[in-house]
C-alpha atoms as a PDB file:
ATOM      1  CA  UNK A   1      -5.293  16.393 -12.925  1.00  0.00           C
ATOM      2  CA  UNK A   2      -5.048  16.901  -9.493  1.00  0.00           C
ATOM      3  CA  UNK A   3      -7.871  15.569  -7.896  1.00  0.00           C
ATOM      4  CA  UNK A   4      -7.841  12.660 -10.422  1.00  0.00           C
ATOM      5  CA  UNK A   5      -4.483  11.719  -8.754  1.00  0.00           C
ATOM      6  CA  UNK A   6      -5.942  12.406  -4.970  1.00  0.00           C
ATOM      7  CA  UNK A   7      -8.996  10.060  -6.242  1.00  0.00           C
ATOM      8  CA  UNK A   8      -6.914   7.390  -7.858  1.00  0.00           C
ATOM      9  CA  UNK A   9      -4.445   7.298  -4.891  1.00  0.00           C
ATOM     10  CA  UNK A  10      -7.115   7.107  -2.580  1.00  0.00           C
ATOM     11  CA  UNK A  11      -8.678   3.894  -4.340  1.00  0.00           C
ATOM     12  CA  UNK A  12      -5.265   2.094  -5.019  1.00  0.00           C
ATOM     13  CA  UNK A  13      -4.829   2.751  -1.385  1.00  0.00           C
ATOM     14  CA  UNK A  14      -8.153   1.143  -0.245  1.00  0.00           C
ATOM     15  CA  UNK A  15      -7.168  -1.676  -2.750  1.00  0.00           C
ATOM     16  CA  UNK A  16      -3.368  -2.288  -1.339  1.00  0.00           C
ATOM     17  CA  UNK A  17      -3.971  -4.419   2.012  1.00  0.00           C
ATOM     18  CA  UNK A  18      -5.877  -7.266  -0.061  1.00  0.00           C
ATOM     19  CA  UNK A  19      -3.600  -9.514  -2.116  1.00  0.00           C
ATOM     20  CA  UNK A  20      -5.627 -10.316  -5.273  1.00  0.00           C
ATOM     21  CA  UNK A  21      -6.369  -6.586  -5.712  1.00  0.00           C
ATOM     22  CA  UNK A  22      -3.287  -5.342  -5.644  1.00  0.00           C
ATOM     23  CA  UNK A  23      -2.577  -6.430  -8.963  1.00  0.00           C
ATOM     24  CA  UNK A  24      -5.442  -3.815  -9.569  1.00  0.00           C
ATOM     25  CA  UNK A  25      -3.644  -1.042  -7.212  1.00  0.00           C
ATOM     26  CA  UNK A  26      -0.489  -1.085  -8.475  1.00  0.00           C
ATOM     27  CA  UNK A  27      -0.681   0.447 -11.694  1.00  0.00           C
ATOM     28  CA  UNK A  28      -3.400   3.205 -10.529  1.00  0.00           C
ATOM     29  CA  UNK A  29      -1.226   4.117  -7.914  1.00  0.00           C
ATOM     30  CA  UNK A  30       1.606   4.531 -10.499  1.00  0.00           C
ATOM     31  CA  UNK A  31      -0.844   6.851 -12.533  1.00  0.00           C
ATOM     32  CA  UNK A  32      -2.433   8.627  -9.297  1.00  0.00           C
ATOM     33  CA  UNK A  33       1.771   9.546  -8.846  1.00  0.00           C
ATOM     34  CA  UNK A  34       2.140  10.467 -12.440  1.00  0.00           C
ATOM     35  CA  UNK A  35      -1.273  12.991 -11.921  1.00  0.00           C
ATOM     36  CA  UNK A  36      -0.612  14.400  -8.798  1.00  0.00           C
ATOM     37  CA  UNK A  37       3.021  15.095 -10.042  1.00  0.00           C
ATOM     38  CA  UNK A  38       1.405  16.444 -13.455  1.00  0.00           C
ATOM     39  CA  UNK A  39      -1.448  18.316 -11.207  1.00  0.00           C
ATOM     40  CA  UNK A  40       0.793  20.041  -9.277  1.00  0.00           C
ATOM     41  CA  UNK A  41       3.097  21.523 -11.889  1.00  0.00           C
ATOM     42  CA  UNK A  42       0.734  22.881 -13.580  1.00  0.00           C
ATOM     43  CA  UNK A  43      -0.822  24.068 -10.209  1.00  0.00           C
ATOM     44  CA  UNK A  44       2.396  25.870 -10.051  1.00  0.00           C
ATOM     45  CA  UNK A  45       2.623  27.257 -13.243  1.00  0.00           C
ATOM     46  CA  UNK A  46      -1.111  28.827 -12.744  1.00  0.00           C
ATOM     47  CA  UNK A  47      -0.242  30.159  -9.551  1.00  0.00           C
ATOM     48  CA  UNK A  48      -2.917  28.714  -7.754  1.00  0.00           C
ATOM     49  CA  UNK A  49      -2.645  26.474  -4.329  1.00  0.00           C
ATOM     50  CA  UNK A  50      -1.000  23.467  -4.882  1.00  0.00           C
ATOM     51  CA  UNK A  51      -2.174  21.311  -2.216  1.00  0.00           C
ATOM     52  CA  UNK A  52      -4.432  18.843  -3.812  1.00  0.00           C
ATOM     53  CA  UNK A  53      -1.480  18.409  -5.831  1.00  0.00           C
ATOM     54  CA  UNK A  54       1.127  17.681  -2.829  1.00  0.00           C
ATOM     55  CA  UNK A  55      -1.788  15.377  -1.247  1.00  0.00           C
ATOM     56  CA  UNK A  56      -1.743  13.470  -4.566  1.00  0.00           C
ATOM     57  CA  UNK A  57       1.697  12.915  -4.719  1.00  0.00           C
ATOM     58  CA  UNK A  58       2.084  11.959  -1.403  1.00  0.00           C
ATOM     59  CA  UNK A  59      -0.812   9.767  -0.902  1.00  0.00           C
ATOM     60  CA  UNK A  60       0.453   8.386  -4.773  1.00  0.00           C
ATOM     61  CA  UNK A  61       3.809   7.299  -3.139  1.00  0.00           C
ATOM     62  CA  UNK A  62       2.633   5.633   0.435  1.00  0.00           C
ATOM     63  CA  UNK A  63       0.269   3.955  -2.335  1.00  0.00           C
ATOM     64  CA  UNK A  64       2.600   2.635  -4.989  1.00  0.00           C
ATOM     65  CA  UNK A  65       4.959   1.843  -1.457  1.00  0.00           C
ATOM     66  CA  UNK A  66       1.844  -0.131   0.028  1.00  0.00           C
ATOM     67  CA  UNK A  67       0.901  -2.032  -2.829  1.00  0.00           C
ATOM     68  CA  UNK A  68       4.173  -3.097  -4.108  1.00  0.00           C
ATOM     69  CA  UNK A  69       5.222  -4.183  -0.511  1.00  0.00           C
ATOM     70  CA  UNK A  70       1.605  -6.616  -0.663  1.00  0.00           C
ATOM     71  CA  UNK A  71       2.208  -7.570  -4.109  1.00  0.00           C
ATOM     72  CA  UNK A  72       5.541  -8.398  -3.246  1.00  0.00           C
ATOM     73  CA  UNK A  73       5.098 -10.492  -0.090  1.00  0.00           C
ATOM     74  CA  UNK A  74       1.599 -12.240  -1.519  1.00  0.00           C
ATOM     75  CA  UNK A  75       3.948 -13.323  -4.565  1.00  0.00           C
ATOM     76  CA  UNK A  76       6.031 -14.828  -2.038  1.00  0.00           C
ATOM     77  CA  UNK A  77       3.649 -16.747  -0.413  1.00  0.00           C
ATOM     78  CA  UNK A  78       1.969 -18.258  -3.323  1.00  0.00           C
ATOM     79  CA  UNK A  79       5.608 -19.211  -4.920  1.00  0.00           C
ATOM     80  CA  UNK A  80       5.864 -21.148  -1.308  1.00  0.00           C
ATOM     81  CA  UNK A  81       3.461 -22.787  -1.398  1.00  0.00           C
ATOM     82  CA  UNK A  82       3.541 -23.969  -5.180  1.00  0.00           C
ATOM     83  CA  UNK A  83       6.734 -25.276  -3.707  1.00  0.00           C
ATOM     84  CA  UNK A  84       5.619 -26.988  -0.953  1.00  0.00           C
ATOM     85  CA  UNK A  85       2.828 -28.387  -2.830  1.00  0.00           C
ATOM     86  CA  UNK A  86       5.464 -29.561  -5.509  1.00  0.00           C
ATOM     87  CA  UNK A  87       8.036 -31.129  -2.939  1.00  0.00           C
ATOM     88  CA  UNK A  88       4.878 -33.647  -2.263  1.00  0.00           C
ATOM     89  CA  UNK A  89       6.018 -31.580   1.914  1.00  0.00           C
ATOM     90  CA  UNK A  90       1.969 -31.861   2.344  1.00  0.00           C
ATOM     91  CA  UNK A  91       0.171 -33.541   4.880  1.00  0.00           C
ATOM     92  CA  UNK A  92       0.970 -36.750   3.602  1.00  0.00           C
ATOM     93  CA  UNK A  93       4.487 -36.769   4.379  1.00  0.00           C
ATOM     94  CA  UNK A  94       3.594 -37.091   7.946  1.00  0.00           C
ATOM     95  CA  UNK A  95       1.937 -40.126   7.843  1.00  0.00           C
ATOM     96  CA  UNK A  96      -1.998 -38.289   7.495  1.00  0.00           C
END
């Protein structure tokens, strides 16, 4: 479970800067969190080295951070501009 969560936090985060594919990255980073938190416990319980585990859940937080911070501000933008387009503010309001 581990290194399921290192692997899927390591794609959502390679997916996060773009804005139509963090639609994609958002919910495998919330399941690379969910593994890596899983991974570890169990890591735990086993007594083995939990540090796949810890790199999981850390790289499955900057992750869900990233991509919900891109989602976020890409929402924004296209909500501007379906306002500007809709407020007729384009370039022919300045005589163009």
């Amino acid at each position: 479970m581990a290194v399921a969560g290192l692997v899927l936090s390591i794609i959502a985060l390679v997916l996060s800067p773009w804005g139509v594919t963090s639609i994609i990255a958002l919910p495998v980073a919330i399941v690379a969190l969910v593994l890596g938190v899983k991974g570890k416990n169990k890591l735990i319980a086993e007594n083995k080295p939990s540090g796949i585990g810890t790199a999981a859940m850390v790289l499955g937080i900057i992750a869900v951070i990233f991509t919900a911070i891109t989602f976020f501000t890409c929402g924004l933008c296209v909500l501007c501009a379906a306002g500007a387009g809709a407020s007729g503010a384009g370039l022919g309001s300045f005589g163009l």
